[in-house]
PDB file of N, CA and C in Angstrom:
ATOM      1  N   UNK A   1       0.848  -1.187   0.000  1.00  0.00           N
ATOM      2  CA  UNK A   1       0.000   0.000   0.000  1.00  0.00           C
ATOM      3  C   UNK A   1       0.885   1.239   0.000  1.00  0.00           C
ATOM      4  N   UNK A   2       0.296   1.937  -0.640  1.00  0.00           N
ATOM      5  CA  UNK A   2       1.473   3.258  -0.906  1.00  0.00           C
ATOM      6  C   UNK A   2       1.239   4.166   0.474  1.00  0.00           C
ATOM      7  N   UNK A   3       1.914   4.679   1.105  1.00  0.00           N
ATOM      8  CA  UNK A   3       2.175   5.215   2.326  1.00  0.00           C
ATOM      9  C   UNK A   3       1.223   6.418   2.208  1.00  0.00           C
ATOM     10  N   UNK A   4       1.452   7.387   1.262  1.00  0.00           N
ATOM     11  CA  UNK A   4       0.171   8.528   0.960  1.00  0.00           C
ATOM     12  C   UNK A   4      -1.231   7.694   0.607  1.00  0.00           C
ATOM     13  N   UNK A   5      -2.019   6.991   0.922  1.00  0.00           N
ATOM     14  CA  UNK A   5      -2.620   6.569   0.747  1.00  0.00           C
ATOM     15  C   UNK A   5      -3.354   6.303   2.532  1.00  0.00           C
ATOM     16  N   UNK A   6      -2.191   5.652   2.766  1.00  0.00           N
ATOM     17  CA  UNK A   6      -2.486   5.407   4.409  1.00  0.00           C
ATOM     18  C   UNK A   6      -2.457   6.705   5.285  1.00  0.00           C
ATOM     19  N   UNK A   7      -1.626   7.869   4.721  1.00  0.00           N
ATOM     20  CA  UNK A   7      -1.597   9.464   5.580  1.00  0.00           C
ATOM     21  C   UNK A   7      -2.730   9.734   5.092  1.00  0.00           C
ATOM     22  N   UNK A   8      -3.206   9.994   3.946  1.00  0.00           N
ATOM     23  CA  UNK A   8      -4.527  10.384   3.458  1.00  0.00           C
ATOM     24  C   UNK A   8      -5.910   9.659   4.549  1.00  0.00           C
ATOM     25  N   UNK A   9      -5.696   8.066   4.195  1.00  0.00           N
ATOM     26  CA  UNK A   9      -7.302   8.041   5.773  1.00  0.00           C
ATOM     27  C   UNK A   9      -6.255   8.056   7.224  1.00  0.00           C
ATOM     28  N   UNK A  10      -5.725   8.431   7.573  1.00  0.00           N
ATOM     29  CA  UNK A  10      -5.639   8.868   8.667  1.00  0.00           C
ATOM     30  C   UNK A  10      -5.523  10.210   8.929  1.00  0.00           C
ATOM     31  N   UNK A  11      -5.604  11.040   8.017  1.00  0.00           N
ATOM     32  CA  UNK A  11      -5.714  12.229   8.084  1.00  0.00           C
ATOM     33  C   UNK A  11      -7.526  12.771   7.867  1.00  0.00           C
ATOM     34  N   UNK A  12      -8.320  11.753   7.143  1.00  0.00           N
ATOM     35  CA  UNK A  12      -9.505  12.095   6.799  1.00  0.00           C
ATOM     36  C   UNK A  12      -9.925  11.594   8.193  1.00  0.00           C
ATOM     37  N   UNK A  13      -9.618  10.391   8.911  1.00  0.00           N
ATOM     38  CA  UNK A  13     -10.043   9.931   9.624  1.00  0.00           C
ATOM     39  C   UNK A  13      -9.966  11.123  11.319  1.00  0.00           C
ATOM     40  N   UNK A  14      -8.658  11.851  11.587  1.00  0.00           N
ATOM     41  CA  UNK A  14      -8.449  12.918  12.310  1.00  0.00           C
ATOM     42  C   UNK A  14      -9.142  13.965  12.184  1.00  0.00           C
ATOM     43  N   UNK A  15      -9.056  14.413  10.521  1.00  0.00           N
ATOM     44  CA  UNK A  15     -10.508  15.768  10.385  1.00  0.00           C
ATOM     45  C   UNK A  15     -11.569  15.684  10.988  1.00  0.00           C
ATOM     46  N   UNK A  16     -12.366  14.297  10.127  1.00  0.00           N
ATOM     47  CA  UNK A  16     -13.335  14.200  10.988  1.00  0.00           C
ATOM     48  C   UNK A  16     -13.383  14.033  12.397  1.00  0.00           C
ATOM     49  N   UNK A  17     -12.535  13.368  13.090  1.00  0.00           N
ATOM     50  CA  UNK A  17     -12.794  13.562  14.487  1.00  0.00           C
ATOM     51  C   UNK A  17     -12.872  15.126  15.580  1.00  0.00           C
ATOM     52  N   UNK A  18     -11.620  15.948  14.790  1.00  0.00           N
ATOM     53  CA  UNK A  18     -11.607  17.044  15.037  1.00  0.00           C
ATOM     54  C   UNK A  18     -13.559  17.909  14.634  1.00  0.00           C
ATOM     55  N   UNK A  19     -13.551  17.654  13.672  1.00  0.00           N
ATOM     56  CA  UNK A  19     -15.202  17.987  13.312  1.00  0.00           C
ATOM     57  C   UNK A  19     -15.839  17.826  13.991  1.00  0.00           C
ATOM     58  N   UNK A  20     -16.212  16.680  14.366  1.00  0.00           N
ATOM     59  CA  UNK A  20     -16.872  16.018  15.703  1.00  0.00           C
ATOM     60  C   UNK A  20     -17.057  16.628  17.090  1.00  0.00           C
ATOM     61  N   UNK A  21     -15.547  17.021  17.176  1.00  0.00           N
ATOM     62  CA  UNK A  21     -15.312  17.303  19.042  1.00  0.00           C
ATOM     63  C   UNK A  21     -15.910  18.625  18.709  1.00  0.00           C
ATOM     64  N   UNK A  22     -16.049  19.186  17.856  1.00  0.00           N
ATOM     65  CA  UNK A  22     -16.555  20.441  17.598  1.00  0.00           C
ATOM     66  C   UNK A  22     -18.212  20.563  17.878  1.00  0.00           C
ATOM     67  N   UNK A  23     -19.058  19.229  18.033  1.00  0.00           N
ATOM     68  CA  UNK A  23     -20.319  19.175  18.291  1.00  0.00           C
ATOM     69  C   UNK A  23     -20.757  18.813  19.636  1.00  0.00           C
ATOM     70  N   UNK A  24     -21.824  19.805  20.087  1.00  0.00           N
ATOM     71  CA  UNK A  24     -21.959  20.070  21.840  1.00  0.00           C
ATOM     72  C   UNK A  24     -21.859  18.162  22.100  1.00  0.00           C
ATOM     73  N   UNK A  25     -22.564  17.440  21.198  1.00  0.00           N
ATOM     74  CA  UNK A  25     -23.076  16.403  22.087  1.00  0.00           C
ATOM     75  C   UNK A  25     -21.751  15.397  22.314  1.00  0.00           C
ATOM     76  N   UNK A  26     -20.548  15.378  21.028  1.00  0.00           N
ATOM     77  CA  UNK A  26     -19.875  14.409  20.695  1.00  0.00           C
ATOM     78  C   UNK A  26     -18.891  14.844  21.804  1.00  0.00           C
ATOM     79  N   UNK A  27     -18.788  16.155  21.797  1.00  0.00           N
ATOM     80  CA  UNK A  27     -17.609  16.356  23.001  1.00  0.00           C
ATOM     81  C   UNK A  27     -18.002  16.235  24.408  1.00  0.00           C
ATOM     82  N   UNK A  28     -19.506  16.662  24.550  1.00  0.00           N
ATOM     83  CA  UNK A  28     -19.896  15.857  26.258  1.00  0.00           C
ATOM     84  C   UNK A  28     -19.405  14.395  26.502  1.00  0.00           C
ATOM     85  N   UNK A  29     -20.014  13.763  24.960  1.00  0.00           N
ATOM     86  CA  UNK A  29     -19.876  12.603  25.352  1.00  0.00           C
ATOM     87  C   UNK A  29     -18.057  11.250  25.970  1.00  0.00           C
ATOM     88  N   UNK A  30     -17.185  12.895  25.304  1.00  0.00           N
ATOM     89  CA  UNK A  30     -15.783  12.636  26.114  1.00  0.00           C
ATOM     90  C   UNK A  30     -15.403  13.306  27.221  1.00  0.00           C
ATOM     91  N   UNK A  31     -15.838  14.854  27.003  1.00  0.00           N
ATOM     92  CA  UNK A  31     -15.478  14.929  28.570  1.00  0.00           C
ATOM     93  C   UNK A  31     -16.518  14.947  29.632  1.00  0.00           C
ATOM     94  N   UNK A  32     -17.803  14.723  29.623  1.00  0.00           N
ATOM     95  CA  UNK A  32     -18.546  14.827  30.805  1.00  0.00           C
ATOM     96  C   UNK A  32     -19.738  15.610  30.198  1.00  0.00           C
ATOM     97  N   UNK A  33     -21.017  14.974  30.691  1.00  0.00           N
ATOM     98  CA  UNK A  33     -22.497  15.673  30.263  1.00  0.00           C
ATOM     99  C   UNK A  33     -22.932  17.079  30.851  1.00  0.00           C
ATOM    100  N   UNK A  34     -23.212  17.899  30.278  1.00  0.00           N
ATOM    101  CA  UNK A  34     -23.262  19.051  30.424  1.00  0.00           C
ATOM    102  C   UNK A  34     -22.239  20.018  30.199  1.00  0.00           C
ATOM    103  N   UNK A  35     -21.371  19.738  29.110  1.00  0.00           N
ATOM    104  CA  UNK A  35     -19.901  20.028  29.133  1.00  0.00           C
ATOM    105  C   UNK A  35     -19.836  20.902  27.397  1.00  0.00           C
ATOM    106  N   UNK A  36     -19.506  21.396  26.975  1.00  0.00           N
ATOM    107  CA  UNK A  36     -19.564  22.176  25.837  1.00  0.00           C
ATOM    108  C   UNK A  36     -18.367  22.695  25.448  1.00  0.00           C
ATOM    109  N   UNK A  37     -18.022  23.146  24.298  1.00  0.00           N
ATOM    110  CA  UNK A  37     -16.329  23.444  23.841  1.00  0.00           C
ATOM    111  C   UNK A  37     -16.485  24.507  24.107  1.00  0.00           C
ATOM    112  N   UNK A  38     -16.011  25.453  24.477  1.00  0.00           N
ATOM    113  CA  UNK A  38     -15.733  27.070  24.364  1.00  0.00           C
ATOM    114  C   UNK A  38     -15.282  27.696  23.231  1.00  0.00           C
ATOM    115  N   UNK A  39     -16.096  28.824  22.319  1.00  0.00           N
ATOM    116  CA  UNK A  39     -16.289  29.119  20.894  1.00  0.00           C
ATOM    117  C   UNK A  39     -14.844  29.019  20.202  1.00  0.00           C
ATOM    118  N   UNK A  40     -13.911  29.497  21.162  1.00  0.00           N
ATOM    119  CA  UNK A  40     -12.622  29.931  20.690  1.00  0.00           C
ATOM    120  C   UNK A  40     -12.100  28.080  20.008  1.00  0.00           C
ATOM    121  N   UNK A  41     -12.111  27.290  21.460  1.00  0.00           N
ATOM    122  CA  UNK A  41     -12.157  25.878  20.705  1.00  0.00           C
ATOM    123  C   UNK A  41     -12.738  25.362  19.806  1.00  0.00           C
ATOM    124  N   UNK A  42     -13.950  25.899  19.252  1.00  0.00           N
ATOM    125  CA  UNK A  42     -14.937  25.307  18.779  1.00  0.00           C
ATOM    126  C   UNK A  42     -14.290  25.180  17.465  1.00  0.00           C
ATOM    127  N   UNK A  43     -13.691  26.566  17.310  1.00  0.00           N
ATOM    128  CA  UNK A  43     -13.535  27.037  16.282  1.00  0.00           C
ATOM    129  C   UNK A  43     -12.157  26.208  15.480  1.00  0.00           C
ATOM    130  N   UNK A  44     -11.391  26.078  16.975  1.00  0.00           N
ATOM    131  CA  UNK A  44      -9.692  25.335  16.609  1.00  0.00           C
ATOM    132  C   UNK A  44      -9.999  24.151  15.931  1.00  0.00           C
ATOM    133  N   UNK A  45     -11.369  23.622  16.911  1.00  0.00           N
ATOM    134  CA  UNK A  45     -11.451  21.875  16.373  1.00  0.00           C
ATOM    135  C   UNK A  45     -12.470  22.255  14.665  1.00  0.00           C
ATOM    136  N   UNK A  46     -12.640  22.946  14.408  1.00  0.00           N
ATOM    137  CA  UNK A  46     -13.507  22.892  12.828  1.00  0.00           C
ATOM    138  C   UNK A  46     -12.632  23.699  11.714  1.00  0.00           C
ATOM    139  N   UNK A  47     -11.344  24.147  12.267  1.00  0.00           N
ATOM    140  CA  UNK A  47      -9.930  24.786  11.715  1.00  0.00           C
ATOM    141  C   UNK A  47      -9.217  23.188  10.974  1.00  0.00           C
ATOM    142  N   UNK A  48      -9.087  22.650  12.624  1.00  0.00           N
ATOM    143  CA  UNK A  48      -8.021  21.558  12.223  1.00  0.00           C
ATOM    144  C   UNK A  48      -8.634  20.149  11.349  1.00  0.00           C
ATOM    145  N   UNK A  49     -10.012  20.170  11.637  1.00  0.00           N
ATOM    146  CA  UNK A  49     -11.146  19.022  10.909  1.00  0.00           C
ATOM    147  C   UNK A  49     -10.841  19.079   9.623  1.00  0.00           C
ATOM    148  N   UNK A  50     -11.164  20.655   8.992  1.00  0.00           N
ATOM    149  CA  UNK A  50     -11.260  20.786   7.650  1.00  0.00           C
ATOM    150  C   UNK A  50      -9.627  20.709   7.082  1.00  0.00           C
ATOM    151  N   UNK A  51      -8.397  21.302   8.050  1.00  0.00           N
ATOM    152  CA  UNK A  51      -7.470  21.041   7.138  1.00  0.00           C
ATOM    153  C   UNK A  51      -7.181  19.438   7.159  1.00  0.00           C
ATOM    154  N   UNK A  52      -6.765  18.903   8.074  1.00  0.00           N
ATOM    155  CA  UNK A  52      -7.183  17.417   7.897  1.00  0.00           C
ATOM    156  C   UNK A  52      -8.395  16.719   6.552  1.00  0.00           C
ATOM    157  N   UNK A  53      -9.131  17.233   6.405  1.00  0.00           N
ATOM    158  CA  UNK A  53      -9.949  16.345   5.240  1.00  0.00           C
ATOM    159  C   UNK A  53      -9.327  17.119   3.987  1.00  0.00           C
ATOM    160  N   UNK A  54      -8.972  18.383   3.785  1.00  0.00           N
ATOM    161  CA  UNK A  54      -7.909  19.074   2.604  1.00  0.00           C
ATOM    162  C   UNK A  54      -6.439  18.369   2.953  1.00  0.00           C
ATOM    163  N   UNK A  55      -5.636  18.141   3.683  1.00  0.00           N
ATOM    164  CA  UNK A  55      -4.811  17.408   3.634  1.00  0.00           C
ATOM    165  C   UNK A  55      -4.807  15.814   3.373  1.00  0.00           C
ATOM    166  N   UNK A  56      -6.013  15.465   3.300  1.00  0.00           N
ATOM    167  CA  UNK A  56      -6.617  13.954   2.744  1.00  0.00           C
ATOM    168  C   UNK A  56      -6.674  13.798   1.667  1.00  0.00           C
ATOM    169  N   UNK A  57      -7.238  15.173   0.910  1.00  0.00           N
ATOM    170  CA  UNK A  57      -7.565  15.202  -0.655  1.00  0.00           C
ATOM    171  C   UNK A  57      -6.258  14.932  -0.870  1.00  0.00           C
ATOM    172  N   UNK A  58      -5.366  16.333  -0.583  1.00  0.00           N
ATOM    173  CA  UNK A  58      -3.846  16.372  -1.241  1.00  0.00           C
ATOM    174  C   UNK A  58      -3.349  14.511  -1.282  1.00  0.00           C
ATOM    175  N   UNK A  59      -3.354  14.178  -0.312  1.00  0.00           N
ATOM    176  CA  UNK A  59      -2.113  12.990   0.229  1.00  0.00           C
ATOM    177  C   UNK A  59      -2.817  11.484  -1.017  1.00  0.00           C
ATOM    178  N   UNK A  60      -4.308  11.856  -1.363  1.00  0.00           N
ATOM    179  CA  UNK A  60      -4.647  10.498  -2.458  1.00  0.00           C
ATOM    180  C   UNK A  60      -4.892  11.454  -3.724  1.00  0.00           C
ATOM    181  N   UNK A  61      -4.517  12.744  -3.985  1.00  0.00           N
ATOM    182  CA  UNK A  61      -4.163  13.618  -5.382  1.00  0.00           C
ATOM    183  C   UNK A  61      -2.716  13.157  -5.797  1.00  0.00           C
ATOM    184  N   UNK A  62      -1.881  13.408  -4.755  1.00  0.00           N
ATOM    185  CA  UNK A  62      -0.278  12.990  -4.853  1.00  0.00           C
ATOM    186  C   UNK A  62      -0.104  11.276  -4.920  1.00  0.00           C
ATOM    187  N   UNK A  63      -1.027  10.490  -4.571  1.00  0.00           N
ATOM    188  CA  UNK A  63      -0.520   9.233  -4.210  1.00  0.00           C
ATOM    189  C   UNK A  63      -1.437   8.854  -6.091  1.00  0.00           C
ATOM    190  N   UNK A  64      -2.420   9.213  -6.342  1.00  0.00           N
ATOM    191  CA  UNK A  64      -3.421   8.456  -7.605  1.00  0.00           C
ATOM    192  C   UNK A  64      -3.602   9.309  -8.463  1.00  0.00           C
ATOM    193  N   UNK A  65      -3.389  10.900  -8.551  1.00  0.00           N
ATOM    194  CA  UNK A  65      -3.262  11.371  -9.384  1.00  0.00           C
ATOM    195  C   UNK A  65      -4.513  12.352  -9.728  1.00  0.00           C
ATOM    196  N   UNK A  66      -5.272  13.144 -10.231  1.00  0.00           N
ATOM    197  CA  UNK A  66      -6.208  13.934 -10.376  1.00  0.00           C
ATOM    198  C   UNK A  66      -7.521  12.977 -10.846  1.00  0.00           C
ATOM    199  N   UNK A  67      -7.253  11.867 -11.446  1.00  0.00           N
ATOM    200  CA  UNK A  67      -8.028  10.916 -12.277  1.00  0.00           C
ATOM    201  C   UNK A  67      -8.406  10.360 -11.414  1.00  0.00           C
ATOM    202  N   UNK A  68      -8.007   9.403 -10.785  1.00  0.00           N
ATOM    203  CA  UNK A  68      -9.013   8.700  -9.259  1.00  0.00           C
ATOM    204  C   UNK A  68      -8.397   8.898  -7.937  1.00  0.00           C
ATOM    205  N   UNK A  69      -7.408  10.128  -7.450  1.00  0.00           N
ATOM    206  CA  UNK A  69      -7.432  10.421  -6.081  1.00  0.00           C
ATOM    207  C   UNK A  69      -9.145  10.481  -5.765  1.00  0.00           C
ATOM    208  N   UNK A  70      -9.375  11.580  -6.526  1.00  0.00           N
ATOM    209  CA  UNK A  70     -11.078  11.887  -5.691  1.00  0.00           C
ATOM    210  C   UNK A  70     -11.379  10.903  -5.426  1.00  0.00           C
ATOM    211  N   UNK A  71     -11.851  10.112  -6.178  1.00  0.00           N
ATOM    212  CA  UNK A  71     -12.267   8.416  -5.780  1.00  0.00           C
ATOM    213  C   UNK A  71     -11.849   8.443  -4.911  1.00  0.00           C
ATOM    214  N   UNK A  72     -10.838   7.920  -5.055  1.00  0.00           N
ATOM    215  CA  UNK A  72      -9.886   7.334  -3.204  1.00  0.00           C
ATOM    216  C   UNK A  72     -10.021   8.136  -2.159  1.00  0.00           C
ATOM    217  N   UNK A  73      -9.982   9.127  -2.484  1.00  0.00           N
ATOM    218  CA  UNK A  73     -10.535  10.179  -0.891  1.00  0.00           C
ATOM    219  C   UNK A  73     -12.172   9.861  -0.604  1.00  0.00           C
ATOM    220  N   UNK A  74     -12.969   9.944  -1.541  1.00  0.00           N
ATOM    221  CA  UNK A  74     -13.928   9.623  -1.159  1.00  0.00           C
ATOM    222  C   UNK A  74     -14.618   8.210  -0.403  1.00  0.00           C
ATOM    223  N   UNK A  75     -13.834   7.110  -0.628  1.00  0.00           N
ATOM    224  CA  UNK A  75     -13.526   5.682  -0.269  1.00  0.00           C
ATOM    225  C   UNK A  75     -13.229   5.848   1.045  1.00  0.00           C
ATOM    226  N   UNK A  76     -12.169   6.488   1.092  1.00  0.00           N
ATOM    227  CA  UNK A  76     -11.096   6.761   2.863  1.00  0.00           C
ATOM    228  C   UNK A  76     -12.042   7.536   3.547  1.00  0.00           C
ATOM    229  N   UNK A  77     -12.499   8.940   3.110  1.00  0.00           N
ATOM    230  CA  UNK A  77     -13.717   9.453   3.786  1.00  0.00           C
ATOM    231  C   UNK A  77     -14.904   8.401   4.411  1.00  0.00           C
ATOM    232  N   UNK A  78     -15.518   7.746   3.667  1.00  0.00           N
ATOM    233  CA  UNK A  78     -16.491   7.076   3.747  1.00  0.00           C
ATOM    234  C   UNK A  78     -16.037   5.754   5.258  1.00  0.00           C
ATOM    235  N   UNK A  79     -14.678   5.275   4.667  1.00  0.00           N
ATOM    236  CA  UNK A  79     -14.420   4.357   6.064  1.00  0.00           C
ATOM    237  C   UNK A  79     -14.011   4.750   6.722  1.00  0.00           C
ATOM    238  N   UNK A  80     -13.392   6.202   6.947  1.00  0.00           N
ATOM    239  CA  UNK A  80     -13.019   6.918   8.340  1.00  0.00           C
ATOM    240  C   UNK A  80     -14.681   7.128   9.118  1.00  0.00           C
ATOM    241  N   UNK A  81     -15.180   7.937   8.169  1.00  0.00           N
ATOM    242  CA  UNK A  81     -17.077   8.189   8.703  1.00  0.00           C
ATOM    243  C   UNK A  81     -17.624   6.961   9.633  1.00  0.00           C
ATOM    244  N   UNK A  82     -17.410   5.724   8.670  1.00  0.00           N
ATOM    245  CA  UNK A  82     -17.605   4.213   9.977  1.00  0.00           C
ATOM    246  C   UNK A  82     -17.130   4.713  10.629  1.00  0.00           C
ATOM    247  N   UNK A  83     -15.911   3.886  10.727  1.00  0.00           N
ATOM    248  CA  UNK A  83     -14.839   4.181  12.047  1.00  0.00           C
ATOM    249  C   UNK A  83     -15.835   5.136  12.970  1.00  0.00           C
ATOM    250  N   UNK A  84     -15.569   6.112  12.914  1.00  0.00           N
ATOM    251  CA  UNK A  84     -15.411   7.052  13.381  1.00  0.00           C
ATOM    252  C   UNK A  84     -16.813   6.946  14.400  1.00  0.00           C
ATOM    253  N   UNK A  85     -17.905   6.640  13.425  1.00  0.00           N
ATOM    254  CA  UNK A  85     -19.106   6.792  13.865  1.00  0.00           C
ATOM    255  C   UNK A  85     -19.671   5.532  14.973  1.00  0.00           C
ATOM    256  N   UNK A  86     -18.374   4.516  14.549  1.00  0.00           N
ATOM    257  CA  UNK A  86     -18.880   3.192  15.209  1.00  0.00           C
ATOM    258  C   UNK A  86     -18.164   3.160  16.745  1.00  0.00           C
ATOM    259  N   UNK A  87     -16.945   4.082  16.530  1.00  0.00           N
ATOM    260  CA  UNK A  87     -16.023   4.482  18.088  1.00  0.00           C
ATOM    261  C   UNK A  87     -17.251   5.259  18.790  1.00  0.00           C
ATOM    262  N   UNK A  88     -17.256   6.864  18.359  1.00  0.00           N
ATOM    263  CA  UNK A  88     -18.221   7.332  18.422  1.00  0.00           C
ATOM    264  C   UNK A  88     -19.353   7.006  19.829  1.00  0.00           C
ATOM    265  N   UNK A  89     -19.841   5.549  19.192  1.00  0.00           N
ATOM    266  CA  UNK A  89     -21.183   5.308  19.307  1.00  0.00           C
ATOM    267  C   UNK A  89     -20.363   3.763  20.724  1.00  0.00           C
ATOM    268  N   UNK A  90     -19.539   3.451  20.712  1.00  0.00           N
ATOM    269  CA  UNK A  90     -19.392   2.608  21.699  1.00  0.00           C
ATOM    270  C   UNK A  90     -17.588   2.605  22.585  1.00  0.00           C
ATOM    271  N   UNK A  91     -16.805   3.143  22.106  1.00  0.00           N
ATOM    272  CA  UNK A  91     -16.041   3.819  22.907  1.00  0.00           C
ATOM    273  C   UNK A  91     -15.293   5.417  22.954  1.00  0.00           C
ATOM    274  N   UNK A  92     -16.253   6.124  23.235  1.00  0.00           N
ATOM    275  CA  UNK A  92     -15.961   7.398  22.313  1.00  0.00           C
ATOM    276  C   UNK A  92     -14.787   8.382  22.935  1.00  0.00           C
ATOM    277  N   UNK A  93     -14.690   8.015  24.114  1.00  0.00           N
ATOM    278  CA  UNK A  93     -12.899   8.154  24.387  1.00  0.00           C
ATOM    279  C   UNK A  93     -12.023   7.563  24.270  1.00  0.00           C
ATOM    280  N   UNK A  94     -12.260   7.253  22.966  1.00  0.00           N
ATOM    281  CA  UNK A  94     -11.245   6.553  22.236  1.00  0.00           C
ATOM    282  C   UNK A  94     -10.989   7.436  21.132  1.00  0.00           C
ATOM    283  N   UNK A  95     -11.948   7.822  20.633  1.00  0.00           N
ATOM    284  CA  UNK A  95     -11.739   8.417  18.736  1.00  0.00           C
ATOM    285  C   UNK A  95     -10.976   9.211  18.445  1.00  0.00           C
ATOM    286  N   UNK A  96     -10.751  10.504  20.328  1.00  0.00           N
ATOM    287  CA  UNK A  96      -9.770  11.420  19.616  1.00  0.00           C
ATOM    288  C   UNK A  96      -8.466  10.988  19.881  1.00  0.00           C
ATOM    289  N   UNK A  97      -8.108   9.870  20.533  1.00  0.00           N
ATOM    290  CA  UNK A  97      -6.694   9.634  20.979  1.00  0.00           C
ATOM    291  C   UNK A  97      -6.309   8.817  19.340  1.00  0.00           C
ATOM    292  N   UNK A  98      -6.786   8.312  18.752  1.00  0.00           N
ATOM    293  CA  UNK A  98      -6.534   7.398  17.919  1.00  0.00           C
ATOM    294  C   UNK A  98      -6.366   8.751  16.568  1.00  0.00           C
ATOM    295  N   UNK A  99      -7.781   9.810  16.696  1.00  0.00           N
ATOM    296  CA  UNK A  99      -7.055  11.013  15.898  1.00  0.00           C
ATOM    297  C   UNK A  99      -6.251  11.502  16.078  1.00  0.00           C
ATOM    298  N   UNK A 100      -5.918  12.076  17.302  1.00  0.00           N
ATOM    299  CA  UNK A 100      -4.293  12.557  17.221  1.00  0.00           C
ATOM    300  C   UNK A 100      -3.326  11.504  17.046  1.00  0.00           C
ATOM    301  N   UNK A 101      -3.301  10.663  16.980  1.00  0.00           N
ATOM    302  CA  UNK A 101      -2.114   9.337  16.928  1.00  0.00           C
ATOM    303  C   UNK A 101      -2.336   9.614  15.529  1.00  0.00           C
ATOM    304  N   UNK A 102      -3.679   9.341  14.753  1.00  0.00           N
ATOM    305  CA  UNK A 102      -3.590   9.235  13.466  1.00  0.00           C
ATOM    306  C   UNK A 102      -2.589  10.471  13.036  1.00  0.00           C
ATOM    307  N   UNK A 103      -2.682  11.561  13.193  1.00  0.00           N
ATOM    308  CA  UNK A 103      -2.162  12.640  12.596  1.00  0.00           C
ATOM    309  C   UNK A 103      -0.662  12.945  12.798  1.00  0.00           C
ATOM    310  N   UNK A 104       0.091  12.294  13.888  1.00  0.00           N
ATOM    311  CA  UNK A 104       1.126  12.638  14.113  1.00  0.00           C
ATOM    312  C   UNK A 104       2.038  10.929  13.091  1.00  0.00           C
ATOM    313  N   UNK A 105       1.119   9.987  12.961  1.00  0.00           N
ATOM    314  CA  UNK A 105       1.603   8.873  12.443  1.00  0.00           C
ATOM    315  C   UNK A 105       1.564   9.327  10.349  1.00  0.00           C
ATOM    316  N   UNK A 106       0.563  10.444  10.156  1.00  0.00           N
ATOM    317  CA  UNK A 106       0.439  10.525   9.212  1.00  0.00           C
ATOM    318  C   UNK A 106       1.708  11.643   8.651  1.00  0.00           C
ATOM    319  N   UNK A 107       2.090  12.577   9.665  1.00  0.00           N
ATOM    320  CA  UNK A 107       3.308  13.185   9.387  1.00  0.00           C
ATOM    321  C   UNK A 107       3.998  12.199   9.183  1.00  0.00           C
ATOM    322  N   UNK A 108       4.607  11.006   9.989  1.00  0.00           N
ATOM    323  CA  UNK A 108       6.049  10.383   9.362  1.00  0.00           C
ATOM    324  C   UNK A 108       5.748   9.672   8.314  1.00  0.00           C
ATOM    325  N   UNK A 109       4.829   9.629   8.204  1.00  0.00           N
ATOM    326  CA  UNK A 109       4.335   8.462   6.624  1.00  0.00           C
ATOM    327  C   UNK A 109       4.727   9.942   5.291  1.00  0.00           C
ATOM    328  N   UNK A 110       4.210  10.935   5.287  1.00  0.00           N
ATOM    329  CA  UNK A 110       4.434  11.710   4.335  1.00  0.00           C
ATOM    330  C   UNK A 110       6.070  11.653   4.236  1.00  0.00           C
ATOM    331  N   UNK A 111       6.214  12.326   5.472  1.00  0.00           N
ATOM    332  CA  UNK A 111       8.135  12.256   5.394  1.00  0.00           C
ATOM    333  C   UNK A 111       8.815  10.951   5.339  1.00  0.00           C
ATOM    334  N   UNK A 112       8.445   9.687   5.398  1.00  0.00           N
ATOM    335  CA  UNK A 112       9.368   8.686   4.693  1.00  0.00           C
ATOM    336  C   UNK A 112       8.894   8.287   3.666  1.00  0.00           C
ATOM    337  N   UNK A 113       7.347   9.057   2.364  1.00  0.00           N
ATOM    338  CA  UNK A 113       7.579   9.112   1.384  1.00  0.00           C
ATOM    339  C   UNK A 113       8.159  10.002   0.632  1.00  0.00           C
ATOM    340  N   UNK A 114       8.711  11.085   1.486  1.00  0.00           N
ATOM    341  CA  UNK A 114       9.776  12.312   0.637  1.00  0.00           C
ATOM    342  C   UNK A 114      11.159  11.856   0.327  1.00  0.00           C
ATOM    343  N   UNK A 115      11.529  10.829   1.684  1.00  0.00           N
ATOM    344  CA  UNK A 115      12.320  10.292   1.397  1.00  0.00           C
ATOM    345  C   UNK A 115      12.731   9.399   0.639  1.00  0.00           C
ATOM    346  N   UNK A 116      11.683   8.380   0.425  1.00  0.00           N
ATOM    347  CA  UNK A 116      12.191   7.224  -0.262  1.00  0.00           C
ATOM    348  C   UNK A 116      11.964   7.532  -2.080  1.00  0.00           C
TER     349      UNK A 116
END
């Protein structure tokens, strides 16, 4: 599997989570009920969501090319959305640790395809 391929859903897979924590209910449901982001956050987590799903496009544009990256982002979108929705829904302090893991795992994947 080509390495931009794998940064790409783990980067779609991080947007969306970032998206997420951005919604009153998804973020009670990690830190505590009755609990809400504060606008300034609100705003960080729907900053970093969207560059994450634009850094998804890029990483299966560069890996497949203008002709079926979209495809493939849309594929990776679609099984990050599971994922995401199925953590979500039964361990949901889980989704953002696994997004930030995703995102910092998706930096060295880009940089040991610059390298190689």
């Amino acid at each position: 599997m080509n390495l931009l391929i794998l940064a790409g859903a783990l980067l779609a897979y991080g947007g969306l989570v970032a998206n997420g924590l951005s919604i009153d209910r998804h973020y009670a449901d990690i830190h505590g009920r009755s609990k809400e982001p504060a606008p300034r956050l609100r705003r960080r987590y729907r900053s970093a969501g969207w560059l994450g799903i634009v850094l998804s496009l890029a990483a299966c544009v560069a890996a497949r090319g203008w002709h079926t990256g979209p495809v493939l982002w849309c594929g990776l979108l679609t099984a990050a959305a599971i994922a995401l929705a199925l953590l979500f829904q039964y361990r949901p302090a889980l989704a953002p640790r696994l997004g930030w893991a995703g995102a910092m795992v998706s930096v060295l994947l880009v940089a040991l395809h610059a390298l190689a």
